[in-house]
C-alpha atoms as a PDB file:
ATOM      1  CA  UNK A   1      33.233  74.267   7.602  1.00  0.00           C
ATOM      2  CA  UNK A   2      35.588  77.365   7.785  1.00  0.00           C
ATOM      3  CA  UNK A   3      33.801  80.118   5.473  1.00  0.00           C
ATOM      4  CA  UNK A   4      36.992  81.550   5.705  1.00  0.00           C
ATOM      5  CA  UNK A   5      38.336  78.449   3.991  1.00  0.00           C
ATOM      6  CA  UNK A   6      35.860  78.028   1.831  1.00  0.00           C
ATOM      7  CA  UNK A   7      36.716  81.646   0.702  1.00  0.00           C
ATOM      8  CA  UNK A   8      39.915  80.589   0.136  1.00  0.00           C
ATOM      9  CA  UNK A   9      39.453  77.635  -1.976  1.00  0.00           C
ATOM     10  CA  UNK A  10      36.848  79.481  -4.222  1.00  0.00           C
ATOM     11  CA  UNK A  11      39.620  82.238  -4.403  1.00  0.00           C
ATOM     12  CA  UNK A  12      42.417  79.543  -5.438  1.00  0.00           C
ATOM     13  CA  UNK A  13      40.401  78.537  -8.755  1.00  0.00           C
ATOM     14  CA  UNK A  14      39.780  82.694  -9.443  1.00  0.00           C
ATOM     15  CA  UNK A  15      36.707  83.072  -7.961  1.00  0.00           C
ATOM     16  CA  UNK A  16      36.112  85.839  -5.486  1.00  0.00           C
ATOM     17  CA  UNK A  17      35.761  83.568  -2.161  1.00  0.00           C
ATOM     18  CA  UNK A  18      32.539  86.728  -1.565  1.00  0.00           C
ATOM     19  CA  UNK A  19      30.375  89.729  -3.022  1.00  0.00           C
ATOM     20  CA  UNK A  20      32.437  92.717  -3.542  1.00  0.00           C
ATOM     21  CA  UNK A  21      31.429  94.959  -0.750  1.00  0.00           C
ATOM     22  CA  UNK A  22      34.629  97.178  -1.182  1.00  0.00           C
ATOM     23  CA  UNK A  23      33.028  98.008  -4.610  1.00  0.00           C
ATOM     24  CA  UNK A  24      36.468  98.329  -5.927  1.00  0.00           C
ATOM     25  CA  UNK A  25      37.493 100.262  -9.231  1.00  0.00           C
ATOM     26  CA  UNK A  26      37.611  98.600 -12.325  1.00  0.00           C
ATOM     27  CA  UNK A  27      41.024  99.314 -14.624  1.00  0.00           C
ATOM     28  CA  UNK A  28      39.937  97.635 -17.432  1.00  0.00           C
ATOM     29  CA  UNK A  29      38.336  99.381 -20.254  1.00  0.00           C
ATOM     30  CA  UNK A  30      37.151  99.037 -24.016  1.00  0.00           C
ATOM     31  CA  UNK A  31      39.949  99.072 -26.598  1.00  0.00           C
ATOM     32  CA  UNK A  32      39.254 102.580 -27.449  1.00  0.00           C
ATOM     33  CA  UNK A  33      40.052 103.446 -23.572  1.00  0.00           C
ATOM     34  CA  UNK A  34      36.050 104.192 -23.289  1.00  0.00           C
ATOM     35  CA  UNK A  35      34.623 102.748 -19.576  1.00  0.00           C
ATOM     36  CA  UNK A  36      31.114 102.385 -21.134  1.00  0.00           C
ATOM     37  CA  UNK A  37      28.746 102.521 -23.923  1.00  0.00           C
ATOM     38  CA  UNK A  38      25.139 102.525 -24.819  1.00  0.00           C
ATOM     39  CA  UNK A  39      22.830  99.572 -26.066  1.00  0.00           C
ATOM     40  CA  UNK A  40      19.485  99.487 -27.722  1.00  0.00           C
ATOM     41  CA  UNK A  41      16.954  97.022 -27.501  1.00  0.00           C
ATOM     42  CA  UNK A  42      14.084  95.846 -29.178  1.00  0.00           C
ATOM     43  CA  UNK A  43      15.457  97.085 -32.566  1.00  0.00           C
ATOM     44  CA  UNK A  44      12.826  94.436 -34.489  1.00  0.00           C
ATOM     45  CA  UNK A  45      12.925  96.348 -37.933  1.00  0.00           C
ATOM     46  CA  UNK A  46      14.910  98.553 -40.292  1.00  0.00           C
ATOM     47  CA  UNK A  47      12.629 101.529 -39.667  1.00  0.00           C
ATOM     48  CA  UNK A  48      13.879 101.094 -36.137  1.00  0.00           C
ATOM     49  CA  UNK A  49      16.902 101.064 -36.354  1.00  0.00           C
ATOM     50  CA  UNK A  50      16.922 104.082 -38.744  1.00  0.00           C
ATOM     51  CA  UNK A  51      14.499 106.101 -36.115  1.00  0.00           C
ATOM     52  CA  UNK A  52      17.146 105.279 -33.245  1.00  0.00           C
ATOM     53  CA  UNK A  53      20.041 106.324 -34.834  1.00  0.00           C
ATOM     54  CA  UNK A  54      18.691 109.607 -36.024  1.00  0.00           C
ATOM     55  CA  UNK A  55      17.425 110.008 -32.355  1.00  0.00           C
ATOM     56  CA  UNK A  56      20.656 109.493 -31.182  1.00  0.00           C
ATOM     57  CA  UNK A  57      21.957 111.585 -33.672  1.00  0.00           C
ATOM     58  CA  UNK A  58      19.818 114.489 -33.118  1.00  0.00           C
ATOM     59  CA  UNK A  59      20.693 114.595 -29.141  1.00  0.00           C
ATOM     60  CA  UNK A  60      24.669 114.263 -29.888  1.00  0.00           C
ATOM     61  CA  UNK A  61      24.287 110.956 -28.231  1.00  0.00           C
ATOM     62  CA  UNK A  62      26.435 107.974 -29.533  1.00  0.00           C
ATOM     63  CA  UNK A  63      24.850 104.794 -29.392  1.00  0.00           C
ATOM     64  CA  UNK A  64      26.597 101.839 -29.921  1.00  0.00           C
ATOM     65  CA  UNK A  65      25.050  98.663 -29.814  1.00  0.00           C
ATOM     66  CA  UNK A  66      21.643  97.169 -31.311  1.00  0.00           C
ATOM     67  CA  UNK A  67      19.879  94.315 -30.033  1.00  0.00           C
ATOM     68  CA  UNK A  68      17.777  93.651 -32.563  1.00  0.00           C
ATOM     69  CA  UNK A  69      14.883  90.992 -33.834  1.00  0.00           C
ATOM     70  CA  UNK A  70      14.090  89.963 -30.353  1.00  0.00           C
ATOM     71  CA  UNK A  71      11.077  88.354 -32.000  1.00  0.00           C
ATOM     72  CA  UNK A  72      13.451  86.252 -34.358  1.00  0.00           C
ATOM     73  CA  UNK A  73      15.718  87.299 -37.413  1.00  0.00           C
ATOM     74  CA  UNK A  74      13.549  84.408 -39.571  1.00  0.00           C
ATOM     75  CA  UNK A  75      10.621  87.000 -39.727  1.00  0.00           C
ATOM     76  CA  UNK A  76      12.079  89.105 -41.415  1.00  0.00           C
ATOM     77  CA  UNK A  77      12.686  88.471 -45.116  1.00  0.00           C
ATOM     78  CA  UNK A  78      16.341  89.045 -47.048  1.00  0.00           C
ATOM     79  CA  UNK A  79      15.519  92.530 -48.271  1.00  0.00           C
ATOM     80  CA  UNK A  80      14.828  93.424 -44.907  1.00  0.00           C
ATOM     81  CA  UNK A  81      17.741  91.812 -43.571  1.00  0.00           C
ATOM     82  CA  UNK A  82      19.958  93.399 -46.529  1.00  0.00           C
ATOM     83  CA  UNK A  83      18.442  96.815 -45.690  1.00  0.00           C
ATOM     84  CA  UNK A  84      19.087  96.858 -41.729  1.00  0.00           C
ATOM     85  CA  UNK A  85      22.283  95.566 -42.306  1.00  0.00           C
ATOM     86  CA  UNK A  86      23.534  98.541 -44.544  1.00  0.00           C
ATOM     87  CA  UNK A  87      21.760 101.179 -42.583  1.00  0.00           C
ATOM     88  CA  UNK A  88      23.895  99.890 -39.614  1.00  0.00           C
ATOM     89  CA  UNK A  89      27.510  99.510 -41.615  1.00  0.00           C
ATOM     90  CA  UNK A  90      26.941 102.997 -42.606  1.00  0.00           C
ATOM     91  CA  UNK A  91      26.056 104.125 -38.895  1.00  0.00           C
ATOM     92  CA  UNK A  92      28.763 102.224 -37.676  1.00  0.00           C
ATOM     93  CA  UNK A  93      26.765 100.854 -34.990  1.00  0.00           C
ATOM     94  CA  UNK A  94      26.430  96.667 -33.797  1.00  0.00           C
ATOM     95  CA  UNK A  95      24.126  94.747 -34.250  1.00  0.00           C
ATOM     96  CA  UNK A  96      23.534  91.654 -32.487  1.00  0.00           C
ATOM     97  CA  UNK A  97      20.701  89.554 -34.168  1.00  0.00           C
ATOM     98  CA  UNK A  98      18.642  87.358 -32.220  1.00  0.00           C
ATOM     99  CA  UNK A  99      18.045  83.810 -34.321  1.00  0.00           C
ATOM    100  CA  UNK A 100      14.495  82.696 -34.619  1.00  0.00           C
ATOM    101  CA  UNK A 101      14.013  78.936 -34.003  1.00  0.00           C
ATOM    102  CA  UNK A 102      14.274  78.680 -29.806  1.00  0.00           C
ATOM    103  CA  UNK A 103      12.561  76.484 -27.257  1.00  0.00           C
ATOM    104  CA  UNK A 104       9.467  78.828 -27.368  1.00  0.00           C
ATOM    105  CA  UNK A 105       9.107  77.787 -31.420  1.00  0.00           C
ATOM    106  CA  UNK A 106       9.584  74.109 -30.539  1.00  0.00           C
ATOM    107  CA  UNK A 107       6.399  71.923 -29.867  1.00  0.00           C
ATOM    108  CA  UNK A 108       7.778  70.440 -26.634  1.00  0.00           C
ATOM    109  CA  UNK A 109       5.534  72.422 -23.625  1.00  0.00           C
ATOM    110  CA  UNK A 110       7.584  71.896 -20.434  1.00  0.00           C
ATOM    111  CA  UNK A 111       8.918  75.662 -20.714  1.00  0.00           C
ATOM    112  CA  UNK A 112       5.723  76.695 -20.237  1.00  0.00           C
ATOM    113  CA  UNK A 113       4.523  75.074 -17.315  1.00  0.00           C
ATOM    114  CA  UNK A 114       5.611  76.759 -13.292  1.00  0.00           C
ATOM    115  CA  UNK A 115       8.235  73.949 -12.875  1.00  0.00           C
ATOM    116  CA  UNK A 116       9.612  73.331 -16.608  1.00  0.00           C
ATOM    117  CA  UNK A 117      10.131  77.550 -16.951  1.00  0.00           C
ATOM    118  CA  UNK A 118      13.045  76.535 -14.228  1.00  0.00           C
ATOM    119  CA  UNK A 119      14.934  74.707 -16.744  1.00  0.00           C
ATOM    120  CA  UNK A 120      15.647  77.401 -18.796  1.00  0.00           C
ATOM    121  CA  UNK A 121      15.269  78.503 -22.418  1.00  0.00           C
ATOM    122  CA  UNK A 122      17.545  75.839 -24.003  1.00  0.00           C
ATOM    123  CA  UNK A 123      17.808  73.885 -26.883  1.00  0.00           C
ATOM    124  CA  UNK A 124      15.904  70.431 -27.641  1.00  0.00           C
ATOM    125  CA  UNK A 125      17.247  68.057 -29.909  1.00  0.00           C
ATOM    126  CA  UNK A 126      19.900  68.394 -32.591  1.00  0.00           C
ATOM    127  CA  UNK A 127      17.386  69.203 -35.032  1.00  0.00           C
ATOM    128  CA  UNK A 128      16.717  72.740 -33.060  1.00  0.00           C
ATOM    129  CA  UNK A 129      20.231  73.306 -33.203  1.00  0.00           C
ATOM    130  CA  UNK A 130      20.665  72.622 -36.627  1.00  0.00           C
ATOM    131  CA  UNK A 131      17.423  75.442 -37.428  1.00  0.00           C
ATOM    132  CA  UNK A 132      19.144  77.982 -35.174  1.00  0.00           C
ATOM    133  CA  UNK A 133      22.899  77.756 -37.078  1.00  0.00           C
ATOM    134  CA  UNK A 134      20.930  77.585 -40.148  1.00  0.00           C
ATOM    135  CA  UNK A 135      19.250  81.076 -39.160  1.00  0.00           C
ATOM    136  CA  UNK A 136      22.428  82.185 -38.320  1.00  0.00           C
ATOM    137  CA  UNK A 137      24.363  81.235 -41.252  1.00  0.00           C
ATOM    138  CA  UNK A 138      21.386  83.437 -42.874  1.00  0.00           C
ATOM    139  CA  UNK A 139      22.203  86.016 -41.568  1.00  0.00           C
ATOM    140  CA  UNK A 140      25.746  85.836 -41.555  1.00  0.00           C
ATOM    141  CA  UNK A 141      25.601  85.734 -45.353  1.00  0.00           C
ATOM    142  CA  UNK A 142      23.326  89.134 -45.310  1.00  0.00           C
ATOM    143  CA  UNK A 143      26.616  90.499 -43.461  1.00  0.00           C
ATOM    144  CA  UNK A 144      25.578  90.425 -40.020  1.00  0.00           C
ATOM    145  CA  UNK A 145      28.237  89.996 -37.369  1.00  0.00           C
ATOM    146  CA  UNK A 146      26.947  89.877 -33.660  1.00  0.00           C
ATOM    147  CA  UNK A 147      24.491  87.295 -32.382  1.00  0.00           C
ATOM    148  CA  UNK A 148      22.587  86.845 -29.317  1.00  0.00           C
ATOM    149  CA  UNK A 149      23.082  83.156 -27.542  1.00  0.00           C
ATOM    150  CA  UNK A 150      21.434  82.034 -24.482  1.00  0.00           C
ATOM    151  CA  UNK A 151      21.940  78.088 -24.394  1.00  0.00           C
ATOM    152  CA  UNK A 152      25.781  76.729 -23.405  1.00  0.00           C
ATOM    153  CA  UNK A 153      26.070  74.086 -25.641  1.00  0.00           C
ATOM    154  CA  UNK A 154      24.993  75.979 -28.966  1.00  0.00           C
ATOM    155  CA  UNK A 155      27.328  78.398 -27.139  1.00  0.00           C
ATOM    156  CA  UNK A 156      30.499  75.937 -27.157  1.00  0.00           C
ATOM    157  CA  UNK A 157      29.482  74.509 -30.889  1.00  0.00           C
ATOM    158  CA  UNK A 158      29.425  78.230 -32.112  1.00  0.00           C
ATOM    159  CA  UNK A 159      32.625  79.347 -30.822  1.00  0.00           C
ATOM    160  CA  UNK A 160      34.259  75.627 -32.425  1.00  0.00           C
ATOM    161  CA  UNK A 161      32.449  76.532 -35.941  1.00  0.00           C
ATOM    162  CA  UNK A 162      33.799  79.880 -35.030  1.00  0.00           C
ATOM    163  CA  UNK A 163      37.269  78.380 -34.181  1.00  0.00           C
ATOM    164  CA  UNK A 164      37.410  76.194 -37.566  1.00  0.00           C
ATOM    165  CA  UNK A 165      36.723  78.894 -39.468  1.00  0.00           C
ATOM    166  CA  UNK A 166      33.169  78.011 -40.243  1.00  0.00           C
ATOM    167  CA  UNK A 167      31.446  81.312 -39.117  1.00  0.00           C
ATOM    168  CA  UNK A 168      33.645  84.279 -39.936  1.00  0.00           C
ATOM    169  CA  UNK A 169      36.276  84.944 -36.786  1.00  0.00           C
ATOM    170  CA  UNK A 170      34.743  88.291 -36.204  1.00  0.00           C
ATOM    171  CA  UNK A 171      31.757  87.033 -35.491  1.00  0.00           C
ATOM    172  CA  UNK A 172      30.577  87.859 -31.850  1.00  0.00           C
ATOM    173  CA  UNK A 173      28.667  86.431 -29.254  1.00  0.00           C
ATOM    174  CA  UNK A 174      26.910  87.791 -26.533  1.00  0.00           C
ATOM    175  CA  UNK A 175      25.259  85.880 -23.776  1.00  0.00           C
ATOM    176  CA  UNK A 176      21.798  86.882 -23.306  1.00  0.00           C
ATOM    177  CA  UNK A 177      19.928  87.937 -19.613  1.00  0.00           C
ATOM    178  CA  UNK A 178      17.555  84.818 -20.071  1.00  0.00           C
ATOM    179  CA  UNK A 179      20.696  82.608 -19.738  1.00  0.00           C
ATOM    180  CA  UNK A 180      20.110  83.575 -16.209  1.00  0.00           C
ATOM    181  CA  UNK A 181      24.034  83.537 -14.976  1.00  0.00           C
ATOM    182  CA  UNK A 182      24.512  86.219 -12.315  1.00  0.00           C
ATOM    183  CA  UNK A 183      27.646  84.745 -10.273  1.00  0.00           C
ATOM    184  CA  UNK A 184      31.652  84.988 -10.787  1.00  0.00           C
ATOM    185  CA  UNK A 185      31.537  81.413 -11.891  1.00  0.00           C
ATOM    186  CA  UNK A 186      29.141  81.141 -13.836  1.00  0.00           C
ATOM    187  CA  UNK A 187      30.522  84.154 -15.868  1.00  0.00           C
ATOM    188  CA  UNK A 188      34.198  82.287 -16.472  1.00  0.00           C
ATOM    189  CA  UNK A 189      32.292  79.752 -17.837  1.00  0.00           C
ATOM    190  CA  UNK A 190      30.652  81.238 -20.501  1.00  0.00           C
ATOM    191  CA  UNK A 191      34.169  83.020 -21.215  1.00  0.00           C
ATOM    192  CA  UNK A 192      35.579  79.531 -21.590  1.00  0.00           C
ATOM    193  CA  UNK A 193      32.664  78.944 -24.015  1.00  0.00           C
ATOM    194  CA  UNK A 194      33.102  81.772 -26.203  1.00  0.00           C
ATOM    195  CA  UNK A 195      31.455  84.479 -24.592  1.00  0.00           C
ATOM    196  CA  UNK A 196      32.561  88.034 -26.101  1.00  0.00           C
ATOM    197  CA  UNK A 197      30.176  90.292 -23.979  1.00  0.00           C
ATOM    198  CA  UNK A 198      27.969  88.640 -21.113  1.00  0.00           C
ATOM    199  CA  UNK A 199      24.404  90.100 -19.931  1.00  0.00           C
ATOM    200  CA  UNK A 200      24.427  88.921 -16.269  1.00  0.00           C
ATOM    201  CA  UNK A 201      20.492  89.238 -14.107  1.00  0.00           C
ATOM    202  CA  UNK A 202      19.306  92.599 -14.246  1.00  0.00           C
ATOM    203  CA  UNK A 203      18.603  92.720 -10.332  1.00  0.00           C
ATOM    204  CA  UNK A 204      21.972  91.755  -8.814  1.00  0.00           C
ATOM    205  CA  UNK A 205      23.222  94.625  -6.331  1.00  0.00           C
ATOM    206  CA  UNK A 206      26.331  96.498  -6.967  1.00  0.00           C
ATOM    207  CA  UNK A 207      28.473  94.027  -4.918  1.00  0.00           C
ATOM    208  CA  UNK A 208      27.681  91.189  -6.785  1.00  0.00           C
ATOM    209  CA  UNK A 209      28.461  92.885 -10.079  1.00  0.00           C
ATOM    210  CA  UNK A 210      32.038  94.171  -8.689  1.00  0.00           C
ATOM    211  CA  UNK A 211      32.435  90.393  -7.919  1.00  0.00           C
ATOM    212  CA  UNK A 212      31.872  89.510 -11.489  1.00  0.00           C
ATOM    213  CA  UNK A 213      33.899  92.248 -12.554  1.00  0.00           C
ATOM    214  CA  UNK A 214      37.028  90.250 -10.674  1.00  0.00           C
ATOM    215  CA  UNK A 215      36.176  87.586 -12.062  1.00  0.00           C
ATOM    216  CA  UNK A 216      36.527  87.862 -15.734  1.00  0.00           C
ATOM    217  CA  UNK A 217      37.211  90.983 -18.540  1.00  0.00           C
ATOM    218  CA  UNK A 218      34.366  90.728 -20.518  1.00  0.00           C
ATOM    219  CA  UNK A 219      32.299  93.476 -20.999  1.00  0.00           C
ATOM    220  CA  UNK A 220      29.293  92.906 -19.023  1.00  0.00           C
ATOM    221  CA  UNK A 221      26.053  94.510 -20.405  1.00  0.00           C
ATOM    222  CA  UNK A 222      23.857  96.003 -17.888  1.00  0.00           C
ATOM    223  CA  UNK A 223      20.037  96.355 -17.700  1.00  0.00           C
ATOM    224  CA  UNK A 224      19.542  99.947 -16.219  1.00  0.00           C
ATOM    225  CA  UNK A 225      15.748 100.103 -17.182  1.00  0.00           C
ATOM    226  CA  UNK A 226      14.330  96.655 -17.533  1.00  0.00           C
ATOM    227  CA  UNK A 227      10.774  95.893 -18.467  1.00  0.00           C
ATOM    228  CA  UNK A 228       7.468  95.183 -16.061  1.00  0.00           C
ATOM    229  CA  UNK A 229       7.891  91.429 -17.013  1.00  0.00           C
ATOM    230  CA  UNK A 230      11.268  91.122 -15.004  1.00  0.00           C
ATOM    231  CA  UNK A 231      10.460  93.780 -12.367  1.00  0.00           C
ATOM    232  CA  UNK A 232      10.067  97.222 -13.826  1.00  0.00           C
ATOM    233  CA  UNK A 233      12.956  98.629 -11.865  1.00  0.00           C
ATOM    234  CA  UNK A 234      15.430 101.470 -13.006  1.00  0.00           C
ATOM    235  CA  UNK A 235      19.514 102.107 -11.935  1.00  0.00           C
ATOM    236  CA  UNK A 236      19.320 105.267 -13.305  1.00  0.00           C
ATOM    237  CA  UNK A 237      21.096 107.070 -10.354  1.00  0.00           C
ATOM    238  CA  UNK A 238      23.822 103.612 -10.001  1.00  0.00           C
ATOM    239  CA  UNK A 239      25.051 104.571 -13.001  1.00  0.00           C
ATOM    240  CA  UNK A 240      27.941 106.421 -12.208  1.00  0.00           C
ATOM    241  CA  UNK A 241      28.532 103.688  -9.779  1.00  0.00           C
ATOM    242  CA  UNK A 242      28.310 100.794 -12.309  1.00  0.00           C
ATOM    243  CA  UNK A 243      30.837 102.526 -14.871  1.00  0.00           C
ATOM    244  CA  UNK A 244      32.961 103.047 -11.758  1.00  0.00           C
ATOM    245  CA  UNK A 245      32.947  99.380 -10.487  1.00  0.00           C
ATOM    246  CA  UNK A 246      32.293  97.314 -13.760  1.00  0.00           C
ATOM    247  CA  UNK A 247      33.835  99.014 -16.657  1.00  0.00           C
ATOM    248  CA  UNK A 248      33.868  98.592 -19.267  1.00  0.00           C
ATOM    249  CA  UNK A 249      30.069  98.166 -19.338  1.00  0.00           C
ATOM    250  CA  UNK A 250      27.445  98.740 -21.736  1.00  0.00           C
ATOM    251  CA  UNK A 251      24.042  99.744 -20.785  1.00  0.00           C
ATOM    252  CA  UNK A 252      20.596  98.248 -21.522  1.00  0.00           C
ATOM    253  CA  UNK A 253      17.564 100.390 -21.857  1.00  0.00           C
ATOM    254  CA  UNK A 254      14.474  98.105 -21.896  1.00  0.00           C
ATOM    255  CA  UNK A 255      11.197  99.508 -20.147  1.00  0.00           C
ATOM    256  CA  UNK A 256       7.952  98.877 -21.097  1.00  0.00           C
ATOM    257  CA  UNK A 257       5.634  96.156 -20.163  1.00  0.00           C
ATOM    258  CA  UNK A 258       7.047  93.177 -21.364  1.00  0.00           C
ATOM    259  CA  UNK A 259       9.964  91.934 -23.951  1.00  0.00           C
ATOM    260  CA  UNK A 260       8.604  88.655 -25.610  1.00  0.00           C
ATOM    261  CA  UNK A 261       6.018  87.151 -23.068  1.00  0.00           C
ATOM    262  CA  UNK A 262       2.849  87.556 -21.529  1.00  0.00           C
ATOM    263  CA  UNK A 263       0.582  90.585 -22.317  1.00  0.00           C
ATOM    264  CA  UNK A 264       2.063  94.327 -23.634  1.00  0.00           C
ATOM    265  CA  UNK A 265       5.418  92.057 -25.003  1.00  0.00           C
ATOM    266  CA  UNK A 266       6.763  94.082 -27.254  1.00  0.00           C
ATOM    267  CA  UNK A 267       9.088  92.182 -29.783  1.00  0.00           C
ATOM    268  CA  UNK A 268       6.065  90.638 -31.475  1.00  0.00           C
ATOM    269  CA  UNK A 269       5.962  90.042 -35.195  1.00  0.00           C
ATOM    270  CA  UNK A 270       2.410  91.646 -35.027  1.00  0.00           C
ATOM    271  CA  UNK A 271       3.927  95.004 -33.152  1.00  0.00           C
ATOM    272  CA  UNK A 272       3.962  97.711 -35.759  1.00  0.00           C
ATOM    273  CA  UNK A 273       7.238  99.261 -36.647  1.00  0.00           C
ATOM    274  CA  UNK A 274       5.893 102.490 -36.015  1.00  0.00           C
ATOM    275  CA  UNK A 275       5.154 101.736 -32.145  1.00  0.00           C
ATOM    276  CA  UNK A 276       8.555 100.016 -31.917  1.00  0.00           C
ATOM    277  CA  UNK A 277      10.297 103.247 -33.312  1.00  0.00           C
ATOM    278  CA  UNK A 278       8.421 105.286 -31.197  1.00  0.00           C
ATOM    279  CA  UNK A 279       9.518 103.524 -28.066  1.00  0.00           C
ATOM    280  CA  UNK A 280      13.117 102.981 -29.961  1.00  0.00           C
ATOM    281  CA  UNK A 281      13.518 107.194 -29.805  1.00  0.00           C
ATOM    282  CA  UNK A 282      12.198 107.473 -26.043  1.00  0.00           C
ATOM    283  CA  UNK A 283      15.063 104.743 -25.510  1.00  0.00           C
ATOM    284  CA  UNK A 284      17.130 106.938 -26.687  1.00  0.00           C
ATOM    285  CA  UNK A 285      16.132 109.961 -24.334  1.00  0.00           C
ATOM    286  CA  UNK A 286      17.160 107.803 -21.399  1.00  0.00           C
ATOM    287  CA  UNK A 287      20.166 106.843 -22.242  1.00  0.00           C
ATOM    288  CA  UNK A 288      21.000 110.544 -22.621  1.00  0.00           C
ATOM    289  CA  UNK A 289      19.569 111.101 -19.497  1.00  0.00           C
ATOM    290  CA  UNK A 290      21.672 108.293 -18.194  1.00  0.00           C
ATOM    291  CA  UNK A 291      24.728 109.530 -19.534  1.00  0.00           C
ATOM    292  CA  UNK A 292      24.680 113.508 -17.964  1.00  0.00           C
ATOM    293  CA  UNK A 293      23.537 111.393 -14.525  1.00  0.00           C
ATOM    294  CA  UNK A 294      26.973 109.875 -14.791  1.00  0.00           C
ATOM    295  CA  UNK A 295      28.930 112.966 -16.124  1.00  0.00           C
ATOM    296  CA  UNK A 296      27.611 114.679 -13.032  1.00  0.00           C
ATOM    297  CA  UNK A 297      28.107 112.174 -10.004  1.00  0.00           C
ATOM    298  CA  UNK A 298      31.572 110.866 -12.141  1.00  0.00           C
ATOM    299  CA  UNK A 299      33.048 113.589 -14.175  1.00  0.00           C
ATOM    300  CA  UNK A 300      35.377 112.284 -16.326  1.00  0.00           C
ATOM    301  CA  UNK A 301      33.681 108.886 -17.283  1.00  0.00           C
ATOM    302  CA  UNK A 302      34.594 108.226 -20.810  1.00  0.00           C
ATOM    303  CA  UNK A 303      31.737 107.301 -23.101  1.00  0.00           C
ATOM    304  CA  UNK A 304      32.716 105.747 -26.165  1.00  0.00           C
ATOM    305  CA  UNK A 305      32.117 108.117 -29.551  1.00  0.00           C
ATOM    306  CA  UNK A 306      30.427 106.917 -32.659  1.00  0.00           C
ATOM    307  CA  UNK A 307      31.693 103.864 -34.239  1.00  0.00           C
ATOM    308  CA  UNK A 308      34.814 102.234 -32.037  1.00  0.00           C
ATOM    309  CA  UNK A 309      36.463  99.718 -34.653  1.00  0.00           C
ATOM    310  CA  UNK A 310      35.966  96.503 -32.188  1.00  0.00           C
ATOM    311  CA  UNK A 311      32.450  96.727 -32.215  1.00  0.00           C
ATOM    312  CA  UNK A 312      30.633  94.054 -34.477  1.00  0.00           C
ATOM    313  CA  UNK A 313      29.015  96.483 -37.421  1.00  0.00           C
ATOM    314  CA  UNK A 314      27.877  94.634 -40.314  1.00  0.00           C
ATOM    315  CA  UNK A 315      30.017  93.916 -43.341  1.00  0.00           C
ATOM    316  CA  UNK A 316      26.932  95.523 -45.453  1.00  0.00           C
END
C-alpha cells in the first residue's frame, strides 16, 4: 500500500498521516496567553508542598502545578489532607492528587510479572473502581480539584460523574505518563474521554510531540528531567524548542532514582517528608534553570505568573 495514501486517510480522520519533522509553531496557548508553565512532582506531604512554594518563592520563580501523593492520597489522613489543601488555595497553585487504591494495591500479580507489566496499570474489577472514586470523592470533599488518572475506562466514568454533576464540573483530569499514550491518536482519545491536560512518554523526540501538538489542544505536560527508573535523561537544552513547538506545555521535573518502583523510589509512605522537601526545593532550582535556558535560546517565551484563574487550586 501507498504510504502516501495511507497518510492521507490517517489525515482525513485528523490525524497527522506522519511525525512532525517541520517542527512547526504552535498558536495555541493557556487562557492567560502564557506558552508554558512549571509542574512539581512528588509533592507526597504538606511540608512539601510548603518547602516548594517558598523555594519557588524565594527564586521569583512561579510554579504552577503540584503533582502530589504519588504514593496514594489514602495515606494521608483528613487533617493532612485539610492542611495541604489550604496551603495550596492560599498559594494559588494546582494540585492534582493521585488516588490510592491502583492495580499495584490489588492482590491480582500479573502486573508484576515481564509479560503482565505490558498490560498496563489498569483497573481490575468494579470493586477497584468503586475504592478509587471513593478516594476521590475523599478528597474532593477536603476541597481538592485536580486528579491524576491513568486507566481509560475510570477515565470515561469520571468525566460522565463529572458530566451529571456528580463530581464538581471544575474538577480536572490529567492523564498520567504510565498511561503510556505517546501518538496523535491515542491523544484524541483520551480528549474524547475527558482528558483536561495529557502527560504523553517522556522519551518521544521533538517530531513526535509537534505531531501530537496537531493533533489535539490540550496542554500536554512534559517530562524534562525524568527519573533513573524510566531512563534518567534530561531536555534541559529542548526546552526552548518544546515551548516553541508544543505550547502551551507544562514541564515535569522528576530526577532521582526512581518514582514508585524498584529500589531509591521515592513516593514511598516510609520516605520522610524532610528528604522529599529537600529534593522538592532542588526541583525547584531546575526549573529555574530551565526557564532562563528558554528566555535565552527563545526570548520572549511567556511563562505563566503566579496563580492563572484556570488552573485547578483547591476550594480550601
Amino acid at each position: 500500500m501507498d504510504q502516501h495514501k495511507v497518510a492521507g486517510l490517517m489525515e482525513k480522520h485528523g490525524v497527522p498521516g506522519g511525525d512532525a519533522y517541520g517542527l512547526p509553531e504552535s498558536q495555541l496557548r493557556f487562557p492567560d496567553g502564557a506558552q508554558y508553565r512549571m509542574e512539581i512532582s512528588g509533592v507526597e506531604r504538606p511540608e512539601v508542598l510548603e518547602a516548594v512554594i517558598t523555594e519557588a518563592q524565594k527564586r521569583n520563580l512561579p510554579v504552577h502545578r503540584m503533582i502530589s501523593t504519588v504514593m496514594g492520597a489514602t495515606l494521608l489522613d483528613r487533617a493532612e489532607l485539610k492542611d495541604f489543601a489550604q496551603i495550596a488555595a492560599e498559594a494559588k497553585v494546582e494540585v492534582i492528587i493521585t488516588p490510592g487504591p491502583r492495580s499495584g494495591w490489588d492482590t491480582g500479580r500479573q502486573l508484576v510479572t515481564p509479560e503482565g507489566a505490558l498490560s498496563g496499570l489498569r483497573f481490575r474489577g468494579a470493586d477497584q473502581l468503586r475504592f478509587v472514586i471513593a478516594d476521590i470523592l475523599r478528597a474532593v470533599e477536603l476541597g481538592f480539584r485536580g486528579f491524576l488518572v491513568l486507566d481509560e475506562g475510570l477515565l470515561w466514568l469520571l468525566s460522565r460523574m463529572r458530566e451529571a454533576g456528580d463530581l464538581p464540573r471544575e474538577v480536572v483530569f490529567k492523564v498520567s505518563v504510565f498511561a503510556g499514550h505517546g501518538n496523535p491518536a491515542g491523544a484524541k482519545v483520551l480528549k474524547q474521554l475527558g482528558a483536561n491536560t495529557f502527560n504523553p512518554l517522556g522519551d518521544l523526540s521533538l517530531p513526535q510531540l509537534a505531531a501530537i501538538r496537531q493533533a489535539v489542544d490540550l496542554p500536554l505536560d512534559l517530562h524534562i528531567y525524568l527519573t533513573d527508573s524510566f531512563g534518567g535523561f534530561n531536555r534541559f537544552y529542548e526546552g526552548a524548542e518544546m515551548v516553541r513547538v508544543c505550547a502551551p506545555c507544562y514541564f515535569k521535573m522528576e530526577p532521582g532514582p526512581a518514582c514508585v518502583v524498584g529500589p531509591g523510589a521515592l513516593y514511598k509512605p516510609w520516605v520522610s517528608g524532610k528528604t522529599l522537601a529537600e529534593w522538592g526545593r532542588e526541583k525547584v532550582k531546575f526549573a529555574q534553570i530551565l526557564h532562563e535556558l528558554i528566555q535565552e535560546s527563545l526570548p520572549g517565551a511567556v511563562l505563566s505568573d503566579w496563580g492563572p484563574t484556570d488552573l485547578a487550586v483547591p476550594a480550601a
